[in-house]
Protein backbone atom coordinates (compact mmCIF):
# COMPACT_ATOMS: atom_id res chain seq x y z
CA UNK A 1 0.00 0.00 0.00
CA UNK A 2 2.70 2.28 1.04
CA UNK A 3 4.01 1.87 -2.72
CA UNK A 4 1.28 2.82 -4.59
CA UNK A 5 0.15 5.54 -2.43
CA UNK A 6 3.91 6.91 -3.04
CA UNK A 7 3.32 6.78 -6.61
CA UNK A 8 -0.37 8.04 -7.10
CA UNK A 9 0.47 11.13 -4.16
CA UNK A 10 4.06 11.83 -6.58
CA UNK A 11 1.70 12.30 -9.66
CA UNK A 12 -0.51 14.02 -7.95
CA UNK A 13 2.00 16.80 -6.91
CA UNK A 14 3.46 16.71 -10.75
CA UNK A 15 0.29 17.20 -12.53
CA UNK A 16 -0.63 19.94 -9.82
CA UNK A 17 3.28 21.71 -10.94
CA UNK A 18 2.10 21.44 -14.78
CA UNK A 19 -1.58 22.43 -14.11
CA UNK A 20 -0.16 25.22 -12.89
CA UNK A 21 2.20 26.36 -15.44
CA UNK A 22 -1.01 25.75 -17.90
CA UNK A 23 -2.84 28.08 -16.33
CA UNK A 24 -1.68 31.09 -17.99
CA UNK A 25 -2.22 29.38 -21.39
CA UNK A 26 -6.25 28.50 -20.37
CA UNK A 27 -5.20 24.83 -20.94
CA UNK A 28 -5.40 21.62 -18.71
CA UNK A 29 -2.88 18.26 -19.03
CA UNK A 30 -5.47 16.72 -21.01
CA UNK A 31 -6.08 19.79 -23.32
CA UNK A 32 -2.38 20.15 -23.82
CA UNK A 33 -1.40 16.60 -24.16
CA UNK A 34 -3.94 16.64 -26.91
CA UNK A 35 -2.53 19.21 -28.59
CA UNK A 36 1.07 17.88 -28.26
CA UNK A 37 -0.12 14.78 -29.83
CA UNK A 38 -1.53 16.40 -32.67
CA UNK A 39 1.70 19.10 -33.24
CA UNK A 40 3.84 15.56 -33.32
CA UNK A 41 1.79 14.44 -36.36
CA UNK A 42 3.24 14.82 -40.06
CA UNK A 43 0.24 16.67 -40.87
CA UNK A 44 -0.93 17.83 -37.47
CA UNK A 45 -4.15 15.69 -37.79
CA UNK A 46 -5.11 12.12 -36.26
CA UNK A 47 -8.43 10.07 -36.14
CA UNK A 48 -10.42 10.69 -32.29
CA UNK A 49 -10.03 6.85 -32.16
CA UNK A 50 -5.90 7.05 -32.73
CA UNK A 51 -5.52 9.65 -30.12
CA UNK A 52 -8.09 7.82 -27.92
CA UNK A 53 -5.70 4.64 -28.16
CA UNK A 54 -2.44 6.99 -28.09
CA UNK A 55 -3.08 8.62 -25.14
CA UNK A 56 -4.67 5.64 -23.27
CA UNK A 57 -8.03 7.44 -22.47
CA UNK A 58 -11.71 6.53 -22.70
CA UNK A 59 -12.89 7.93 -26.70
CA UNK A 60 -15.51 9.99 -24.10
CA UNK A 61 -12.56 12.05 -22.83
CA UNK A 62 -11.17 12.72 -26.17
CA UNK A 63 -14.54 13.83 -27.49
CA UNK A 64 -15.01 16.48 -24.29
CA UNK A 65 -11.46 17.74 -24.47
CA UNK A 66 -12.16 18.21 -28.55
CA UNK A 67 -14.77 20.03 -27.47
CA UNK A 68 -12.91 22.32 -25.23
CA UNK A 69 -10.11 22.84 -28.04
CA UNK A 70 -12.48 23.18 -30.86
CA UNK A 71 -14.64 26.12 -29.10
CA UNK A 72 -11.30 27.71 -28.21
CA UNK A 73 -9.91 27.51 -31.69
CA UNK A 74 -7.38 25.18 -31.29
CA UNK A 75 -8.47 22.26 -33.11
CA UNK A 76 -10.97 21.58 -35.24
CA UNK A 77 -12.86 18.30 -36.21
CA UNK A 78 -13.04 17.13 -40.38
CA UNK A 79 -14.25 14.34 -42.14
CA UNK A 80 -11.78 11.24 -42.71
CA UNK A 81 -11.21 11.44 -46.45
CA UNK A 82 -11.29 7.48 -46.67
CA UNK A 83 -13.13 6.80 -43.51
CA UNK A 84 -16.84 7.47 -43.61
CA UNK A 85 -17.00 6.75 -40.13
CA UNK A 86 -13.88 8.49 -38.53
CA UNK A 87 -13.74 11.61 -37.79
CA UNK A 88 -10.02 13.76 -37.74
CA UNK A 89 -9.13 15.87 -35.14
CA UNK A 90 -6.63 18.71 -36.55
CA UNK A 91 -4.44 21.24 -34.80
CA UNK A 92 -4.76 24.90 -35.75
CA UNK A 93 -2.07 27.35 -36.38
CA UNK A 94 -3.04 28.80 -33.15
CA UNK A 95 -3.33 25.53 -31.42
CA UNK A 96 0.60 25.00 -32.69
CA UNK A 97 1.32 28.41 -31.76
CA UNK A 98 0.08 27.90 -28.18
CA UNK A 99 1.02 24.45 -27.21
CA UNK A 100 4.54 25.31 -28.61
CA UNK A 101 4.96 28.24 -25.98
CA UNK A 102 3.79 26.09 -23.19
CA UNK A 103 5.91 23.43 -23.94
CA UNK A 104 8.60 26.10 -23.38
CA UNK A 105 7.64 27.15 -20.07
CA UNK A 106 6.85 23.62 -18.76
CA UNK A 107 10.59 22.34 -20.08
CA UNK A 108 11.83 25.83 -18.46
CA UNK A 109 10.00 25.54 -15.54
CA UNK A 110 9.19 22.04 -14.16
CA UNK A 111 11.09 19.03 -16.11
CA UNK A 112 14.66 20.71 -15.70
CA UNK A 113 14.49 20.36 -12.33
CA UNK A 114 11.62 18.08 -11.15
CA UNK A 115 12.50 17.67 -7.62
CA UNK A 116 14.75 14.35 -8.20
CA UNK A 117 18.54 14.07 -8.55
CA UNK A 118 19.64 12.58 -11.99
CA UNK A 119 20.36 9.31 -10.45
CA UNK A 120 17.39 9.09 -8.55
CA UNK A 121 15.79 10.02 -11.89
CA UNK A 122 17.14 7.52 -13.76
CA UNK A 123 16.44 4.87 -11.25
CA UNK A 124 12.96 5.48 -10.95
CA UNK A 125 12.67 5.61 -14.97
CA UNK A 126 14.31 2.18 -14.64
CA UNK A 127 11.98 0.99 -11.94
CA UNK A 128 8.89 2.00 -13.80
CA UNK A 129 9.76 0.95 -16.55
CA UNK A 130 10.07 -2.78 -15.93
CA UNK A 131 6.71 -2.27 -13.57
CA UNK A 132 4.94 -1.15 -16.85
CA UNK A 133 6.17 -3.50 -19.68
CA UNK A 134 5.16 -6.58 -16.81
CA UNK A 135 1.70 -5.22 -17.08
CA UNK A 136 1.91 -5.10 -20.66
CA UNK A 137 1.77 -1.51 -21.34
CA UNK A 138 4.84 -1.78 -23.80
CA UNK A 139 7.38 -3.53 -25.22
CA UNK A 140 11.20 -2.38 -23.94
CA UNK A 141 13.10 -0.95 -26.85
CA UNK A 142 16.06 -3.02 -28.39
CA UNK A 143 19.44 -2.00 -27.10
């Protein structure tokens, strides 16, 4: 018990450090991992399913953060052009423009120093790590 409360009070304290560096942007985690997501894209556009699966969140959650994005300008649904039934989910210029500047300040301001020395870092990447390809969330890269 002792580990997992470690671990769920830890991301708890994180995602309250980046919430609040969002703040001046108007965007939450979810909003701006969205829009991350998309800005990594060749085209800056994915299906709602593919970012659904991508960012490991319920299709629901995608659909109300879309929402969110779309209303502020920062996405905007089209039509798959094969996929009758997909919809894409594309990044405006002003959705680049903004998630690029908070990317900035979070680097700047949170994951240079995130409270861990680099081998205490490094372990813990380690440690999680083997914790989440045993539960099958990915296979460890080739070395």
């Amino acid at each position: 018990m002792a580990a997992v409360t470690s671990v769920m009070r830890a991301q708890q304290i994180m995602l309250a450090r980046v919430e609040k560096l969002l703040t001046e942007f108007k965007l939450t985690f979810a909003r701006y991992e969205l829009l991350r997501l998309l800005s990594f894209t060749r085209d800056g556009a994915m299906p709602m399913a593919s970012a659904s699966s991508r960012l490991q969140v319920h299709p629901t959650s995608v659909t109300n953060t879309t929402d969110r994005l779309e209303d502020a300008g920062l996405l905007r649904r089209t039509a798959h052009p094969t996929d009758g039934r997909a919809t894409l989910i594309r990044i405006t210029p002003e959705g680049r423009d903004l998630v690029e500047r908070a990317t900035e300040v979070i680097n700047r301001e949170f994951f240079m120093d995130v409270g861990l020395t680099p081998e205490d870092r490094d372990n813990l990447i380690q440690i999680l790590a083997r914790f989440r390809h045993r539960a099958g969330d990915f296979e460890p890269s080739a070395r």
